[in-house]
ModelCIF file with pLDDT and N, C-alpha, C, O atoms, coordinates in Angstrom:
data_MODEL
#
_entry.id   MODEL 
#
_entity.id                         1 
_entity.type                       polymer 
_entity.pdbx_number_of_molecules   1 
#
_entity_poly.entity_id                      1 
_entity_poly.type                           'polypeptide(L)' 
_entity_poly.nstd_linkage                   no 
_entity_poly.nstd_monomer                   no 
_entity_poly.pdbx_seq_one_letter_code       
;(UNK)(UNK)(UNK)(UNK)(UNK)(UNK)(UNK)(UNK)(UNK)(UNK)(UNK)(UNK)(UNK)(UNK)(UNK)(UNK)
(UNK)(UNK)(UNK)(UNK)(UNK)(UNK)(UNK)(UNK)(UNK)(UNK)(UNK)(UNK)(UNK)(UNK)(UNK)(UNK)
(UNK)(UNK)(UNK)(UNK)(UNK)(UNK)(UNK)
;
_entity_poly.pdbx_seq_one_letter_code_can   XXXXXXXXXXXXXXXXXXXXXXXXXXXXXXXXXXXXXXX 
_entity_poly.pdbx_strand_id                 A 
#
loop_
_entity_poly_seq.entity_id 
_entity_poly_seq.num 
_entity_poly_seq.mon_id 
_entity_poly_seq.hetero 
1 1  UNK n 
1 2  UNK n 
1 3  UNK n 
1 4  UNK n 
1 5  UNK n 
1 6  UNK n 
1 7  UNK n 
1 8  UNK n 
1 9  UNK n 
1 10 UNK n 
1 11 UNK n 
1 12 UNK n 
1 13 UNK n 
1 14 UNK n 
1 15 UNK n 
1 16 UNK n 
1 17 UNK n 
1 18 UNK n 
1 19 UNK n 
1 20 UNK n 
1 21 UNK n 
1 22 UNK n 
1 23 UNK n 
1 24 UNK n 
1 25 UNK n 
1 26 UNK n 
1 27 UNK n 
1 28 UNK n 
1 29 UNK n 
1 30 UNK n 
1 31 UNK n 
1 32 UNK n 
1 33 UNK n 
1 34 UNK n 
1 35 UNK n 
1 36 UNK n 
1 37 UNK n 
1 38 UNK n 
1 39 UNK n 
#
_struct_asym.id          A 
_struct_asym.entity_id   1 
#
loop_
_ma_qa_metric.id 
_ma_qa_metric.mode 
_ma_qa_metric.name 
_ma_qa_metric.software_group_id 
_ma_qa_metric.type 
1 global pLDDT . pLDDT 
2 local  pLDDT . pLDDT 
#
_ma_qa_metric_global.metric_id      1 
_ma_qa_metric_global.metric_value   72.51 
_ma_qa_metric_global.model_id       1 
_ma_qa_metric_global.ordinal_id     1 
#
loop_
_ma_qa_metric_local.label_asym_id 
_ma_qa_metric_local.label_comp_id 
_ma_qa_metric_local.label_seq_id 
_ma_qa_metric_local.metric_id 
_ma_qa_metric_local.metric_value 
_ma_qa_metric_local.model_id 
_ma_qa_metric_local.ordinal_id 
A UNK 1  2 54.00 1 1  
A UNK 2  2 51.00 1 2  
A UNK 3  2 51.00 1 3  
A UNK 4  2 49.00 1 4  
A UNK 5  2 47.00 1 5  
A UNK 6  2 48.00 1 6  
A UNK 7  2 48.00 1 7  
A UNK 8  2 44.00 1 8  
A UNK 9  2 44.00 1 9  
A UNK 10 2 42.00 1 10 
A UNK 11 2 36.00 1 11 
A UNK 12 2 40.00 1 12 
A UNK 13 2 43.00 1 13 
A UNK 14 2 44.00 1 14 
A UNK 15 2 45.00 1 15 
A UNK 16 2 52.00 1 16 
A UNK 17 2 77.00 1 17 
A UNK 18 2 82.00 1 18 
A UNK 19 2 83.00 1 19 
A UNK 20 2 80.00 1 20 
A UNK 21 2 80.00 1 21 
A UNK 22 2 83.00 1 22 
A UNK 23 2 88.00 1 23 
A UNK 24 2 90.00 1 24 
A UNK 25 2 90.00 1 25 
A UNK 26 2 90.00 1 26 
A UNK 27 2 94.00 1 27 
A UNK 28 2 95.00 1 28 
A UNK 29 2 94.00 1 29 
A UNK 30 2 96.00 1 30 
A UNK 31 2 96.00 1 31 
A UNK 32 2 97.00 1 32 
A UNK 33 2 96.00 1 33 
A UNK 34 2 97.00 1 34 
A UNK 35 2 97.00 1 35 
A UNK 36 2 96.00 1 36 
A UNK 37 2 96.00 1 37 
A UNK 38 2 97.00 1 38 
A UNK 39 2 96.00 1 39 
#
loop_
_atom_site.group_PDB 
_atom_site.id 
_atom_site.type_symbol 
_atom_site.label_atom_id 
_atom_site.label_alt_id 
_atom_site.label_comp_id 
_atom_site.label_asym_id 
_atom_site.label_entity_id 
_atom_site.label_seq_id 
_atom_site.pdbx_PDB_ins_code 
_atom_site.Cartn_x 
_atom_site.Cartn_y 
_atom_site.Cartn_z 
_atom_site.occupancy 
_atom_site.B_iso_or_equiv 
_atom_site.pdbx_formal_charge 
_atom_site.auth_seq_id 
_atom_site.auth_comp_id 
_atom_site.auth_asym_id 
_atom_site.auth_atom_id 
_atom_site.pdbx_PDB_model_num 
ATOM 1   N N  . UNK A 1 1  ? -32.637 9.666   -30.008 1.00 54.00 ? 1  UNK A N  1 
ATOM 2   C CA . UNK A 1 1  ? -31.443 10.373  -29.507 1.00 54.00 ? 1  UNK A CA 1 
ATOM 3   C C  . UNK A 1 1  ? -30.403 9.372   -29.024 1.00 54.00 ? 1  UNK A C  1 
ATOM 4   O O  . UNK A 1 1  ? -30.658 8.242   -28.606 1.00 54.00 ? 1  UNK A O  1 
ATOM 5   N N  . UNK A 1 2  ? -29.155 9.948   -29.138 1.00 51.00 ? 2  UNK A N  1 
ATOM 6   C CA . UNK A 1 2  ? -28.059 8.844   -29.218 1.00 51.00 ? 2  UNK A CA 1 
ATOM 7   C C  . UNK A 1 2  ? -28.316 8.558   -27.473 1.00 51.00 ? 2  UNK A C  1 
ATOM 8   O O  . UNK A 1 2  ? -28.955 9.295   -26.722 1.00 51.00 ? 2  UNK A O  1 
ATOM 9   N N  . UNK A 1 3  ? -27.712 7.444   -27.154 1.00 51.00 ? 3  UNK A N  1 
ATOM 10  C CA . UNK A 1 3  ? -27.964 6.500   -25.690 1.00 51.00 ? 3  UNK A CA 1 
ATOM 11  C C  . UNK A 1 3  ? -27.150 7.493   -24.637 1.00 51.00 ? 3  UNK A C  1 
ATOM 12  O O  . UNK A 1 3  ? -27.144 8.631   -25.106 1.00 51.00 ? 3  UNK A O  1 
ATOM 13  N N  . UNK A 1 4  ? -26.496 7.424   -23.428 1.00 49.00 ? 4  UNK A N  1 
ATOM 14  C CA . UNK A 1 4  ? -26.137 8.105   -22.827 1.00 49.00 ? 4  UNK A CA 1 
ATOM 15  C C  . UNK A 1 4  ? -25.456 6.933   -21.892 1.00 49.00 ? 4  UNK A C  1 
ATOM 16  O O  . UNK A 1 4  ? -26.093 6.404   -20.981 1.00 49.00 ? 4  UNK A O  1 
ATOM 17  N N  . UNK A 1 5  ? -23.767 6.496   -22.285 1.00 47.00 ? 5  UNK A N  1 
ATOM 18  C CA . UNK A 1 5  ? -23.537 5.730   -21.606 1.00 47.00 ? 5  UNK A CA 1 
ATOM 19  C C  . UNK A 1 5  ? -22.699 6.331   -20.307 1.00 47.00 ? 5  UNK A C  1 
ATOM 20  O O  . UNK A 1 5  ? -22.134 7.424   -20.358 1.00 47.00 ? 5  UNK A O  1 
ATOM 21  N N  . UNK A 1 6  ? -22.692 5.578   -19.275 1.00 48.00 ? 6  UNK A N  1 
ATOM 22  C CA . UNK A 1 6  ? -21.404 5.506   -18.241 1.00 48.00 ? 6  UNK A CA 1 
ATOM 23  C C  . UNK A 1 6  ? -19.995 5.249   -18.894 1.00 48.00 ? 6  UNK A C  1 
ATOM 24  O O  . UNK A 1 6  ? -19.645 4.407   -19.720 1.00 48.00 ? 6  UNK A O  1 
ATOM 25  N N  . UNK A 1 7  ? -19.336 6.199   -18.286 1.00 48.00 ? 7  UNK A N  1 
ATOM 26  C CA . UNK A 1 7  ? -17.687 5.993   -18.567 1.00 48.00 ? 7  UNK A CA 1 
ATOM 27  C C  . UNK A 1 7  ? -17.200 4.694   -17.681 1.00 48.00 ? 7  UNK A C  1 
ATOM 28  O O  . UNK A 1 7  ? -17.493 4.464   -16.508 1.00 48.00 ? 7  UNK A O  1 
ATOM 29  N N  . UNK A 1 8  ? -16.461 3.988   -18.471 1.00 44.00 ? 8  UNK A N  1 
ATOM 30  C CA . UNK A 1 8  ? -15.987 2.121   -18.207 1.00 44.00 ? 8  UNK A CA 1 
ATOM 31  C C  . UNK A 1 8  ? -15.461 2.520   -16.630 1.00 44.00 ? 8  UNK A C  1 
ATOM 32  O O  . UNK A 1 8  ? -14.918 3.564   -16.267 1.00 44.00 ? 8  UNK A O  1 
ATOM 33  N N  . UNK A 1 9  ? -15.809 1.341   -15.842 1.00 44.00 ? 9  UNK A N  1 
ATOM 34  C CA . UNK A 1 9  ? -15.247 1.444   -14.737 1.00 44.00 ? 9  UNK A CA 1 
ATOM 35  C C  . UNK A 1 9  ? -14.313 0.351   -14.586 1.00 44.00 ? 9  UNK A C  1 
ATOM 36  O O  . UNK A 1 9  ? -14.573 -0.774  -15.011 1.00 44.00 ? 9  UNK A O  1 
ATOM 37  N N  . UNK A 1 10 ? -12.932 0.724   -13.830 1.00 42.00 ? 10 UNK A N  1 
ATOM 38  C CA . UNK A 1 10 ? -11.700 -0.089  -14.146 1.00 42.00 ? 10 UNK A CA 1 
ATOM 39  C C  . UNK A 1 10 ? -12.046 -1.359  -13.268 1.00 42.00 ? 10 UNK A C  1 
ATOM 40  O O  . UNK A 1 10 ? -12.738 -1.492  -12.259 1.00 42.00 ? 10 UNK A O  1 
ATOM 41  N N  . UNK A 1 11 ? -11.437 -2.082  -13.891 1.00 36.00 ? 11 UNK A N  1 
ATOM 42  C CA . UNK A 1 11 ? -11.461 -3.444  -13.569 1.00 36.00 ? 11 UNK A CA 1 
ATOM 43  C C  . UNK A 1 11 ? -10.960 -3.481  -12.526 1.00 36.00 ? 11 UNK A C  1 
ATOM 44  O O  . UNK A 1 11 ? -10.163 -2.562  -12.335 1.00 36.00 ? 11 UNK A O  1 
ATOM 45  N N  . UNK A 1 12 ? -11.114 -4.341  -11.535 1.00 40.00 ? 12 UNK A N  1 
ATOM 46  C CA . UNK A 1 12 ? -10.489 -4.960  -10.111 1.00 40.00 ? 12 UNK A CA 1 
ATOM 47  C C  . UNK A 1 12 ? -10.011 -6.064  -10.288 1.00 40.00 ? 12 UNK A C  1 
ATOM 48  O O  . UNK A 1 12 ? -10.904 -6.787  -10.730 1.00 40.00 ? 12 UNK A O  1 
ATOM 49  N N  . UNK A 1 13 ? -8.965  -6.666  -10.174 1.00 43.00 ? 13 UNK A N  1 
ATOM 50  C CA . UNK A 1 13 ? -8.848  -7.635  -10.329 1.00 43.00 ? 13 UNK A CA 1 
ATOM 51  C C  . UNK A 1 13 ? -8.861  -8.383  -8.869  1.00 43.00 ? 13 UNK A C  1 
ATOM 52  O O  . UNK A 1 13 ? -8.090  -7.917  -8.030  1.00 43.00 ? 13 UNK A O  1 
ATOM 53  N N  . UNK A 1 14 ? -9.863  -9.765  -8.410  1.00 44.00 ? 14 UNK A N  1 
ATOM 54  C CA . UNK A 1 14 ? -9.943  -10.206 -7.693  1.00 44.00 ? 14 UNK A CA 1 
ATOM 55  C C  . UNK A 1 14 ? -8.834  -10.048 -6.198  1.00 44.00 ? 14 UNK A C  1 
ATOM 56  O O  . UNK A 1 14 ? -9.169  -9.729  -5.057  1.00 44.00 ? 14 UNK A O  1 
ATOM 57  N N  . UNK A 1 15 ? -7.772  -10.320 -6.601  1.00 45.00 ? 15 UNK A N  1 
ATOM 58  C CA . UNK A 1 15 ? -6.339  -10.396 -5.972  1.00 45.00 ? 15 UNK A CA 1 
ATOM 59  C C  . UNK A 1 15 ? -6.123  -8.734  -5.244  1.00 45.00 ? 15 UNK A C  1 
ATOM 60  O O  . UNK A 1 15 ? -5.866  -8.525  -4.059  1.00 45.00 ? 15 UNK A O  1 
ATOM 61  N N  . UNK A 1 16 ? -6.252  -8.004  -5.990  1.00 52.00 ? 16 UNK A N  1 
ATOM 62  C CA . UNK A 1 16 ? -6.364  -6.181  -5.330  1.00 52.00 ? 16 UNK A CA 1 
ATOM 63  C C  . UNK A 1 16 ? -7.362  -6.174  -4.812  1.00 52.00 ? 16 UNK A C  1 
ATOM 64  O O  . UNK A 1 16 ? -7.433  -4.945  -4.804  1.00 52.00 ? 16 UNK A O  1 
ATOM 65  N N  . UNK A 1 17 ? -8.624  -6.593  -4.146  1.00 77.00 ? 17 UNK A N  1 
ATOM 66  C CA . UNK A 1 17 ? -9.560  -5.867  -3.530  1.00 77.00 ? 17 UNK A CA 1 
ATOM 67  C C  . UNK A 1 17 ? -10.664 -6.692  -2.948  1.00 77.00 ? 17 UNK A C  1 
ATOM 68  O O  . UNK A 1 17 ? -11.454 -6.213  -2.134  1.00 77.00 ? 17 UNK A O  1 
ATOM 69  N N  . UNK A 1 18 ? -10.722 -7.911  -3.357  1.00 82.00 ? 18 UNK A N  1 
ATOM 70  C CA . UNK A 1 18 ? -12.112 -8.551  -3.289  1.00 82.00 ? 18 UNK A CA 1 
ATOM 71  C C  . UNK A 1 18 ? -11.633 -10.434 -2.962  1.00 82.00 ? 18 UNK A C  1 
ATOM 72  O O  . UNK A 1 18 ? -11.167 -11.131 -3.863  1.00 82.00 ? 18 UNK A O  1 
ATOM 73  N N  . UNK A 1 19 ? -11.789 -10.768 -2.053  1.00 83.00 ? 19 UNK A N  1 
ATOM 74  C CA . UNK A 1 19 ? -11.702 -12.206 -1.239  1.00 83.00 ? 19 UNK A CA 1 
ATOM 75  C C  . UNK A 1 19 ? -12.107 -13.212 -2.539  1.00 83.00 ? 19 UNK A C  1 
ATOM 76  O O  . UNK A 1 19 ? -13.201 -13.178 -3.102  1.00 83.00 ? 19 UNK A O  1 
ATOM 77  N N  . UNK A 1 20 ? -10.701 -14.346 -2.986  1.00 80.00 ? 20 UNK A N  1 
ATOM 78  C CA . UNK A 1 20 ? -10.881 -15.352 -3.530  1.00 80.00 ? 20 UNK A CA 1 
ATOM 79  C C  . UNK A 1 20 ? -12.196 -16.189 -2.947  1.00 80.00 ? 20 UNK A C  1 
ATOM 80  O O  . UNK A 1 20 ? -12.748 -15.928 -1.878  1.00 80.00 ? 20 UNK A O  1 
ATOM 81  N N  . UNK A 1 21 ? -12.534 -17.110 -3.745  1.00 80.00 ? 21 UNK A N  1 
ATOM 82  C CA . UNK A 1 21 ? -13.471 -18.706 -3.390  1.00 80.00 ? 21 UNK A CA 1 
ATOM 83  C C  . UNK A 1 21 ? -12.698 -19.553 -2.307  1.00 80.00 ? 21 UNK A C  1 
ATOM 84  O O  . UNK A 1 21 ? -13.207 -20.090 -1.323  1.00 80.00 ? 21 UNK A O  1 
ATOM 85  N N  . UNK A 1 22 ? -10.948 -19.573 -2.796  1.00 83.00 ? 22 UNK A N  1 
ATOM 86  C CA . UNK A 1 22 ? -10.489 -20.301 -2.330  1.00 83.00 ? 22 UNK A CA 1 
ATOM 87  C C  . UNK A 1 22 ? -10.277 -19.513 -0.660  1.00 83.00 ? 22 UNK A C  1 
ATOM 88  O O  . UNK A 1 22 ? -10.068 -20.295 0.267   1.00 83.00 ? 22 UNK A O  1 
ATOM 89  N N  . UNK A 1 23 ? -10.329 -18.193 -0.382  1.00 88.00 ? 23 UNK A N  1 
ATOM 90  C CA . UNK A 1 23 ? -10.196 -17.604 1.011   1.00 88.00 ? 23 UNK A CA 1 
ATOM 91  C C  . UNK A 1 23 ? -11.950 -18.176 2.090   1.00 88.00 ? 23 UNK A C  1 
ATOM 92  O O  . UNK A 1 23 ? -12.007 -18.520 3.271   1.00 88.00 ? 23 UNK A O  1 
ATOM 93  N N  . UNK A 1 24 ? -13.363 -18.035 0.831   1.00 90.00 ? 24 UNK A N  1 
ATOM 94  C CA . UNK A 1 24 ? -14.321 -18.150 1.508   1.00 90.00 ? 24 UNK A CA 1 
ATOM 95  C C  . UNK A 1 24 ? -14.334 -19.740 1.673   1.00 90.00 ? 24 UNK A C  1 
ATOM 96  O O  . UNK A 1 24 ? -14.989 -20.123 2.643   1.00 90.00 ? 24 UNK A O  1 
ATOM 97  N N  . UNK A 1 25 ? -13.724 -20.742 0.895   1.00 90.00 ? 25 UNK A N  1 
ATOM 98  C CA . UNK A 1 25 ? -13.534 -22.199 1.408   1.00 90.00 ? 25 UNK A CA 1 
ATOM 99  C C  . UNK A 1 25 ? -12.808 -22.407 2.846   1.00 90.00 ? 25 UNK A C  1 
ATOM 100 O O  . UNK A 1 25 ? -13.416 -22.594 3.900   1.00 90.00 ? 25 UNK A O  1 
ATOM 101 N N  . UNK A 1 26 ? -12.020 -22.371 2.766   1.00 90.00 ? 26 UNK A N  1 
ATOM 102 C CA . UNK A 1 26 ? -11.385 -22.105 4.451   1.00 90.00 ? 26 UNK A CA 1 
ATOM 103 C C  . UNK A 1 26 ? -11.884 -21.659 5.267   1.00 90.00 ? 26 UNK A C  1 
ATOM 104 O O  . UNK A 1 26 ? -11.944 -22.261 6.339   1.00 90.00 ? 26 UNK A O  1 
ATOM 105 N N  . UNK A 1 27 ? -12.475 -20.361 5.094   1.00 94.00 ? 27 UNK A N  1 
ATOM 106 C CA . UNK A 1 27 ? -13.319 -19.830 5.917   1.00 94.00 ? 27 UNK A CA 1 
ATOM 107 C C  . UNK A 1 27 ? -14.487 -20.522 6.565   1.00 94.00 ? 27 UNK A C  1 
ATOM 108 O O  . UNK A 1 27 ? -14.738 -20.462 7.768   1.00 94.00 ? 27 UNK A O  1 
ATOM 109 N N  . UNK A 1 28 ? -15.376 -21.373 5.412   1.00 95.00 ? 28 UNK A N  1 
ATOM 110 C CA . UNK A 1 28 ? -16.503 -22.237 5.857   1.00 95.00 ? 28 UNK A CA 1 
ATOM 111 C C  . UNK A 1 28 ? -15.950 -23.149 6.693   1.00 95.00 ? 28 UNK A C  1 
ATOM 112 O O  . UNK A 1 28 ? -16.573 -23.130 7.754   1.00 95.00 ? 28 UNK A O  1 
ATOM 113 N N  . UNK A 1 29 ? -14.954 -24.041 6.706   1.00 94.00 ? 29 UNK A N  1 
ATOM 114 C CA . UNK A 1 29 ? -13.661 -24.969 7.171   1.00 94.00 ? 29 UNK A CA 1 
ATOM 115 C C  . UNK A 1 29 ? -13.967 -24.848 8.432   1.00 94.00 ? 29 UNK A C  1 
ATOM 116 O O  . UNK A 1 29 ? -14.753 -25.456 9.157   1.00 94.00 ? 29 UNK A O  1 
ATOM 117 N N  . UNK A 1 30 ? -12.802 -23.455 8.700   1.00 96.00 ? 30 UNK A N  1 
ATOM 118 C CA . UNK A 1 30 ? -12.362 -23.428 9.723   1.00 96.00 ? 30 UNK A CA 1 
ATOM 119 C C  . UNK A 1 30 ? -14.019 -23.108 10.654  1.00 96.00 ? 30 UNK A C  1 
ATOM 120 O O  . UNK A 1 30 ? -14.596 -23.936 11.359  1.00 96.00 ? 30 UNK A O  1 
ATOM 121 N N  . UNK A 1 31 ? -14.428 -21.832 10.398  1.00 96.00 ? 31 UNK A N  1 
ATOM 122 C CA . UNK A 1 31 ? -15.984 -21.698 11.041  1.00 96.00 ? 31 UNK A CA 1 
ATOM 123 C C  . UNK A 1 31 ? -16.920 -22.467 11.601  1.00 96.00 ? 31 UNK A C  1 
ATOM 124 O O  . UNK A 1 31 ? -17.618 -22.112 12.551  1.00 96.00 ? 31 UNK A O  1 
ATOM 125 N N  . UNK A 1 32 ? -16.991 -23.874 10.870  1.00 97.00 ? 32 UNK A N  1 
ATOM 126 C CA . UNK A 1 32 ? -17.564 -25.169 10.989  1.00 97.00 ? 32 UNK A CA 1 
ATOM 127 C C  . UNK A 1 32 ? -16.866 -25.759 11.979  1.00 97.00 ? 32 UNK A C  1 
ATOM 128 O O  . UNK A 1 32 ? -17.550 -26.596 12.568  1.00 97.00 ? 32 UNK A O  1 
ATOM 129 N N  . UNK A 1 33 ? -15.497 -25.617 12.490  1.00 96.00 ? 33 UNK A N  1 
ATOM 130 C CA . UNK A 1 33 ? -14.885 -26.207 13.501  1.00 96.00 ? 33 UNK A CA 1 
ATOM 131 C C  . UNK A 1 33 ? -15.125 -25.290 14.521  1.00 96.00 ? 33 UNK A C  1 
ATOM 132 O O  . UNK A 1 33 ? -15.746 -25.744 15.482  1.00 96.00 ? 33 UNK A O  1 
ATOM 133 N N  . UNK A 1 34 ? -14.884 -24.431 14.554  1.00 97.00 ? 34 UNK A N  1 
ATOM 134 C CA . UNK A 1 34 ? -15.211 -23.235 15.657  1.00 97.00 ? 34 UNK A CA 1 
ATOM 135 C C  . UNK A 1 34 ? -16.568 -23.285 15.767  1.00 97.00 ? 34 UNK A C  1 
ATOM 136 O O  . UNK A 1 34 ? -16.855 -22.976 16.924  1.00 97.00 ? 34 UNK A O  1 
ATOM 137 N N  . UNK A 1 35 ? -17.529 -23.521 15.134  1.00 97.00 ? 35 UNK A N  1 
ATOM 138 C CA . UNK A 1 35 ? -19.210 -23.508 15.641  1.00 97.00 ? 35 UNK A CA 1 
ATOM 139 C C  . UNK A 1 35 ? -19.172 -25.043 16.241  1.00 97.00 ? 35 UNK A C  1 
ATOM 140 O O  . UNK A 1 35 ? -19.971 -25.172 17.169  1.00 97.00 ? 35 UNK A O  1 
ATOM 141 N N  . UNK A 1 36 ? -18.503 -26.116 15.958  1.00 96.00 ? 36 UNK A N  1 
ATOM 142 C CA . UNK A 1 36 ? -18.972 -27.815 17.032  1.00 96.00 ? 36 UNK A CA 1 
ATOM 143 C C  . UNK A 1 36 ? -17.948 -27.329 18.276  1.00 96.00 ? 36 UNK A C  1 
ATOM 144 O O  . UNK A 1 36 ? -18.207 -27.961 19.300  1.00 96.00 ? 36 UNK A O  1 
ATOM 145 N N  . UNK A 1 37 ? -16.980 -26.481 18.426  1.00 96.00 ? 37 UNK A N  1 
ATOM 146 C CA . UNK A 1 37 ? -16.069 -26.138 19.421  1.00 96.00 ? 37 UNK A CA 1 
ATOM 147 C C  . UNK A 1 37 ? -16.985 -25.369 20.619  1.00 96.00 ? 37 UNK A C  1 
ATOM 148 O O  . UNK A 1 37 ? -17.140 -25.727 21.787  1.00 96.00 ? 37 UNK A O  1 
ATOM 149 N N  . UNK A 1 38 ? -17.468 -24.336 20.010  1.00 97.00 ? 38 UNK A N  1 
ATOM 150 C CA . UNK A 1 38 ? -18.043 -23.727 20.711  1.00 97.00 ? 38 UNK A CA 1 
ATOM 151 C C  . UNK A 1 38 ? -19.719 -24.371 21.380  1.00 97.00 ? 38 UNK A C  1 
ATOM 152 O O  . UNK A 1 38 ? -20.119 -24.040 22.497  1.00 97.00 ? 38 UNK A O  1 
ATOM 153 N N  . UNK A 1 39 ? -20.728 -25.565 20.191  1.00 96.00 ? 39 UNK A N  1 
ATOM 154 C CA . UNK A 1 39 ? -20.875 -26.359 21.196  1.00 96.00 ? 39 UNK A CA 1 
ATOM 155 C C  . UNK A 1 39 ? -20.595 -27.501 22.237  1.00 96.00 ? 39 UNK A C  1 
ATOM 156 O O  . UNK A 1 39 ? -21.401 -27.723 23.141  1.00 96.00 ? 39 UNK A O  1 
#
């Protein structure tokens, strides 16, 4: 019997919805300064 697919789900493009590499790089950055700050 023929397969039974899901209807395509639209693309996101990174930029509309979902945090660049380059946002979680900074993030590690800055975090890493704020965790020796805070000891």
């Amino acid at each position: 019997p023929p397969q039974s697919y899901s209807p395509p789900q639209a693309y996101v493009r990174p930029q509309d919805g979902i945090r660049s590499q380059g946002e979680m790089g900074a993030l590690y950055v800055t975090s890493t300064i704020y965790g020796v700050g805070t000891g």
